[in-house]
N, C-alpha and C. Protein backbone atom coordinates (compact mmCIF):
# COMPACT_ATOMS: atom_id res chain seq x y z
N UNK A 1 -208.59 -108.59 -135.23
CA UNK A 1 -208.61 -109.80 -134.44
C UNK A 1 -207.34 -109.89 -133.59
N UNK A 2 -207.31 -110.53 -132.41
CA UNK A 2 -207.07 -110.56 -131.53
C UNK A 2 -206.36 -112.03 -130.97
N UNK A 3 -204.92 -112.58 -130.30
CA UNK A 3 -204.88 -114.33 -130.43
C UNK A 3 -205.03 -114.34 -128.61
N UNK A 4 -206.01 -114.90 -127.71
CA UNK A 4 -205.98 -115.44 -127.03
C UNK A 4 -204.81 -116.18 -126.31
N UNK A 5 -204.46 -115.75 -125.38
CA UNK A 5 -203.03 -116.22 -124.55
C UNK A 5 -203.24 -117.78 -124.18
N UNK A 6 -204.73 -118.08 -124.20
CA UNK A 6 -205.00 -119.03 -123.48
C UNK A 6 -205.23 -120.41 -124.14
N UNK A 7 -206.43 -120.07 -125.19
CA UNK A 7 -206.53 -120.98 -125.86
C UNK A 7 -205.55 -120.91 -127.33
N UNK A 8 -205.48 -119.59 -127.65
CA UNK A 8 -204.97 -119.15 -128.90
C UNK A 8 -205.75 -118.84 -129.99
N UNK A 9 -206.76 -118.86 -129.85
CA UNK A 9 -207.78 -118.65 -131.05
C UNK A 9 -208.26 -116.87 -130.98
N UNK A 10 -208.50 -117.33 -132.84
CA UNK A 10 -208.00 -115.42 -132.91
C UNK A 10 -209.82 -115.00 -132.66
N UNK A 11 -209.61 -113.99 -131.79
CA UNK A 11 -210.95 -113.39 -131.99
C UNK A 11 -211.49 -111.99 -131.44
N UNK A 12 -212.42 -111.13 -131.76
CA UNK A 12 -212.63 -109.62 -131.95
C UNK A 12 -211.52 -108.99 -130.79
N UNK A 13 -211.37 -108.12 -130.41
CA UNK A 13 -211.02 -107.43 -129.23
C UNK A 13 -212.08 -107.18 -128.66
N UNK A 14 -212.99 -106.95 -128.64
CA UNK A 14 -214.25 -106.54 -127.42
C UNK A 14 -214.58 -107.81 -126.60
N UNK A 15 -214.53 -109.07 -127.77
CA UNK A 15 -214.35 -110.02 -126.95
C UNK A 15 -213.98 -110.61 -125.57
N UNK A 16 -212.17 -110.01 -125.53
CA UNK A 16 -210.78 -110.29 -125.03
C UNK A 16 -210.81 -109.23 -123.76
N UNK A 17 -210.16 -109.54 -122.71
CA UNK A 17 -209.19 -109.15 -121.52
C UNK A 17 -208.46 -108.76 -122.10
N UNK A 18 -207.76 -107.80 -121.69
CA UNK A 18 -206.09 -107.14 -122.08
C UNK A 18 -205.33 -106.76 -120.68
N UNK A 19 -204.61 -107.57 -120.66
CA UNK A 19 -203.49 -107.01 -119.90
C UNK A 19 -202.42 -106.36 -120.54
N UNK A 20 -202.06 -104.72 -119.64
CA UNK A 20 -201.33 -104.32 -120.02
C UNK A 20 -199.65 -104.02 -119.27
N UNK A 21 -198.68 -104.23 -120.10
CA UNK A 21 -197.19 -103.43 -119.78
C UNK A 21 -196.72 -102.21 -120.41
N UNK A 22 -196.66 -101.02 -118.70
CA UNK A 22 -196.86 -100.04 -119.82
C UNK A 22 -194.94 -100.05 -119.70
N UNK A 23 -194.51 -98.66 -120.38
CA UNK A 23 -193.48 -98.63 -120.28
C UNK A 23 -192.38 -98.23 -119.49
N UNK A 24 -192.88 -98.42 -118.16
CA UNK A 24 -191.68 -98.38 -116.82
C UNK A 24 -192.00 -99.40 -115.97
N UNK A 25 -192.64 -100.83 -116.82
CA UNK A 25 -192.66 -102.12 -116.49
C UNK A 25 -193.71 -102.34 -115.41
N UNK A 26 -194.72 -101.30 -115.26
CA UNK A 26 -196.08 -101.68 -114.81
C UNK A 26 -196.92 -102.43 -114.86
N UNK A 27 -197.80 -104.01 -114.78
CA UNK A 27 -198.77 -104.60 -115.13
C UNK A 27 -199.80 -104.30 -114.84
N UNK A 28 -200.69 -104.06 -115.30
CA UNK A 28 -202.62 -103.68 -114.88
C UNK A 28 -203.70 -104.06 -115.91
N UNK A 29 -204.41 -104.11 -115.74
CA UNK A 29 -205.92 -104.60 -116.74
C UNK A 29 -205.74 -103.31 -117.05
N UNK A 30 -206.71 -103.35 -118.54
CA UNK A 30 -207.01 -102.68 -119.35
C UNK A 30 -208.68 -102.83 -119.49
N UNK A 31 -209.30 -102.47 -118.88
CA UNK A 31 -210.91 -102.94 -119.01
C UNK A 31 -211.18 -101.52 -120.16
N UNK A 32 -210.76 -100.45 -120.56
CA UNK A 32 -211.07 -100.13 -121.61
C UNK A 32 -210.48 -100.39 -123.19
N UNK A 33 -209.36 -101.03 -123.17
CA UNK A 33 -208.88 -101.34 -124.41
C UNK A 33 -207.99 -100.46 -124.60
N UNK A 34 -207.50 -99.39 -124.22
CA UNK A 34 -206.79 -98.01 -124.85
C UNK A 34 -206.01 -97.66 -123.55
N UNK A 35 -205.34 -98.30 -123.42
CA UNK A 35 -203.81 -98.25 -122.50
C UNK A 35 -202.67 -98.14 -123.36
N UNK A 36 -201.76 -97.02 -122.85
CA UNK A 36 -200.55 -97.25 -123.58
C UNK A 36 -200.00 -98.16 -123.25
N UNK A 37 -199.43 -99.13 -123.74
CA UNK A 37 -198.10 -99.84 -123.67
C UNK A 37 -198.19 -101.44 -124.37
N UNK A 38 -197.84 -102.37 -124.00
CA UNK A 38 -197.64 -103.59 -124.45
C UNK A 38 -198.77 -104.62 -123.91
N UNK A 39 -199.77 -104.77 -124.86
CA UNK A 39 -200.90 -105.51 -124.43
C UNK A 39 -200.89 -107.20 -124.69
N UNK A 40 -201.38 -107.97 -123.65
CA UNK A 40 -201.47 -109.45 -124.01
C UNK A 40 -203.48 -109.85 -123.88
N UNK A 41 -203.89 -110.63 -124.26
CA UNK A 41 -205.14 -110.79 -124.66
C UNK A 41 -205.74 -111.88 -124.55
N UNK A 42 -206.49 -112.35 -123.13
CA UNK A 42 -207.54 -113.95 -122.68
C UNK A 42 -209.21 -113.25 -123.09
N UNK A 43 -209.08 -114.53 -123.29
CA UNK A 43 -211.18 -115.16 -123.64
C UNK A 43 -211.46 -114.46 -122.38
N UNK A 44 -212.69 -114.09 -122.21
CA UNK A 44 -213.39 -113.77 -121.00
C UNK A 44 -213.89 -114.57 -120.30
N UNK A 45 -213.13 -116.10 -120.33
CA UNK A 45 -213.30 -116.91 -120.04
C UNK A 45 -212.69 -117.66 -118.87
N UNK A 46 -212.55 -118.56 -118.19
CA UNK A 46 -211.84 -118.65 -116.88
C UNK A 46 -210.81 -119.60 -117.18
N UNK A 47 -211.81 -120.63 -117.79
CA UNK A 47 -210.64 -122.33 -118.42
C UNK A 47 -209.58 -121.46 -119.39
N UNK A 48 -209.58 -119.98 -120.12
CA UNK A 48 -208.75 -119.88 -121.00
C UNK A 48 -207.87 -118.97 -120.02
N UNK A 49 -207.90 -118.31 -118.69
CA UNK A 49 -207.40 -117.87 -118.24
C UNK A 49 -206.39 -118.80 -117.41
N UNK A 50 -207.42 -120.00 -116.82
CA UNK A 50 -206.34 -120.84 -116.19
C UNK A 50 -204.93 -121.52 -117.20
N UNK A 51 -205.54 -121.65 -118.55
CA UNK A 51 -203.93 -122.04 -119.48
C UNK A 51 -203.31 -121.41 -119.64
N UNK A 52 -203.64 -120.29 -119.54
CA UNK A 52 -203.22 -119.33 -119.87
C UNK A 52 -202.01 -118.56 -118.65
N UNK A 53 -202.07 -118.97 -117.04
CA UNK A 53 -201.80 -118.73 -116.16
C UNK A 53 -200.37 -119.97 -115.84
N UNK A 54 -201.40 -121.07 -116.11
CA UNK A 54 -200.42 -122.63 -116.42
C UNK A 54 -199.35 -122.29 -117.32
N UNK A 55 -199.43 -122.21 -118.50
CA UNK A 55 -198.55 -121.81 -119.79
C UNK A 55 -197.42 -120.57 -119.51
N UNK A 56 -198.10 -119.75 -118.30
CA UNK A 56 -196.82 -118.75 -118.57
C UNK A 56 -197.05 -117.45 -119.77
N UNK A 57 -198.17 -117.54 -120.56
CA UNK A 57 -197.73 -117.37 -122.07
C UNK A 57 -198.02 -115.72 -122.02
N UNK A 58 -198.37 -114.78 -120.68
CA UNK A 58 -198.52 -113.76 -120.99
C UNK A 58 -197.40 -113.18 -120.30
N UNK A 59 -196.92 -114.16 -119.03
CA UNK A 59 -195.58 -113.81 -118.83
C UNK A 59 -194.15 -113.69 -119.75
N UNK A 60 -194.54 -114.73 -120.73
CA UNK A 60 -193.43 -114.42 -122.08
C UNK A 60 -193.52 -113.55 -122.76
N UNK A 61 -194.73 -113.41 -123.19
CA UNK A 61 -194.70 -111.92 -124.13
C UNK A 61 -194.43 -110.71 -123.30
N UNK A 62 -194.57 -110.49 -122.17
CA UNK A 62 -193.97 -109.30 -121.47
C UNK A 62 -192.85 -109.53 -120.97
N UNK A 63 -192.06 -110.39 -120.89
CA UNK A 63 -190.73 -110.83 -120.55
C UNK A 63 -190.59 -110.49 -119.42
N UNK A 64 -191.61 -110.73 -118.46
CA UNK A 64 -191.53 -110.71 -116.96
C UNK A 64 -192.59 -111.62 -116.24
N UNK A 65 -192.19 -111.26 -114.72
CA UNK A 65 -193.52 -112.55 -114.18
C UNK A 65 -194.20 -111.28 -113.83
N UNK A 66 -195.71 -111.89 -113.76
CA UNK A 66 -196.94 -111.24 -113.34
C UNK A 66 -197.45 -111.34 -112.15
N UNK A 67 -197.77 -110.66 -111.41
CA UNK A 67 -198.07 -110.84 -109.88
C UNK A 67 -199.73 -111.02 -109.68
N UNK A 68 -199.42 -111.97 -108.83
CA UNK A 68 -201.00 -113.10 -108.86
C UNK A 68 -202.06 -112.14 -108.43
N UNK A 69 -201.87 -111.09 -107.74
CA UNK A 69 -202.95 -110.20 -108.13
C UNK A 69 -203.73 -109.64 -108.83
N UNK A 70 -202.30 -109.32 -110.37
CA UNK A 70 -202.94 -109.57 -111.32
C UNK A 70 -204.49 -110.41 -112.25
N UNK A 71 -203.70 -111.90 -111.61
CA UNK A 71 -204.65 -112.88 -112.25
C UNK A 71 -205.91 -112.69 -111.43
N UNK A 72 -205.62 -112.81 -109.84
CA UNK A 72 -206.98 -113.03 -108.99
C UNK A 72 -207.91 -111.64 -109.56
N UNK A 73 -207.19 -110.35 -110.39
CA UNK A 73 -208.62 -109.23 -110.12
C UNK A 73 -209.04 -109.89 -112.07
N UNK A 74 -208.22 -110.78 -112.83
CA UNK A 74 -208.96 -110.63 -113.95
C UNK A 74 -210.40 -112.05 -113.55
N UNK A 75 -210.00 -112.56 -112.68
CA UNK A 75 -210.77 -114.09 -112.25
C UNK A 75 -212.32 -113.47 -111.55
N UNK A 76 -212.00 -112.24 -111.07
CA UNK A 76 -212.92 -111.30 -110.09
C UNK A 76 -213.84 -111.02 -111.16
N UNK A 77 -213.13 -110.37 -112.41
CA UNK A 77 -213.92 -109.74 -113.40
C UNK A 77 -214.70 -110.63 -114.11
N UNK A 78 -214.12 -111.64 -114.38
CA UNK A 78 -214.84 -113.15 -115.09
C UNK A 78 -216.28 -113.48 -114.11
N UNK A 79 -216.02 -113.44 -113.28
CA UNK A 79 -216.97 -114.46 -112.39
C UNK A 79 -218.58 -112.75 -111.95
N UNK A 80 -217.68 -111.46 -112.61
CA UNK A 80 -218.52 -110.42 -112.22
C UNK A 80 -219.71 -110.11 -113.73
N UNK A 81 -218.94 -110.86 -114.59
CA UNK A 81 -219.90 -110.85 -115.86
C UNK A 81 -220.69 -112.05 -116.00
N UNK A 82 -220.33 -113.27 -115.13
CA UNK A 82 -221.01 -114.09 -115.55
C UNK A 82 -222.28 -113.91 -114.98
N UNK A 83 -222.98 -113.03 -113.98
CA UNK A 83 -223.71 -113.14 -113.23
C UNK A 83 -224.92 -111.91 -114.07
């Protein structure tokens, strides 16, 4: 199990988004799960992405800011499964 950046609630990894930091301070999605480096973890959900964006809280665990590109391609991916 897995804690949600967004809402916080623990749940599977297949579930979850992963963003990853690898280790020469890169950010990128992880749409397979098996990235090296330092992973943070949203609902596939949008409301848990937006607290999650609000909160900061994946920018803390990587101890850097995230570039909104970031967010706009995981918002892309949300809105590409809901359909």
């Amino acid at each position: 199990l897995r804690m949600c950046s967004g809402c916080g609630e623990m749940k599977p990894k297949a579930q979850l988004m992963r963003v990853v930091r690898s280790s020469d301070g890169e950010i990128s999605l992880d749409l397979s799960g098996r990235k090296n480096g330092r992973g943070a973890y949203v609902c596939r959900n949008i409301d848990c992405l937006k607290k999650a964006r609000k909160s900061r809280r994946i920018e803390r665990s990587f101890e850097m800011s995230i570039p909104d590109e970031i967010y706009d391609r995981m918002e892309e991916e949300f809105s590409e499964n809901e359909r």
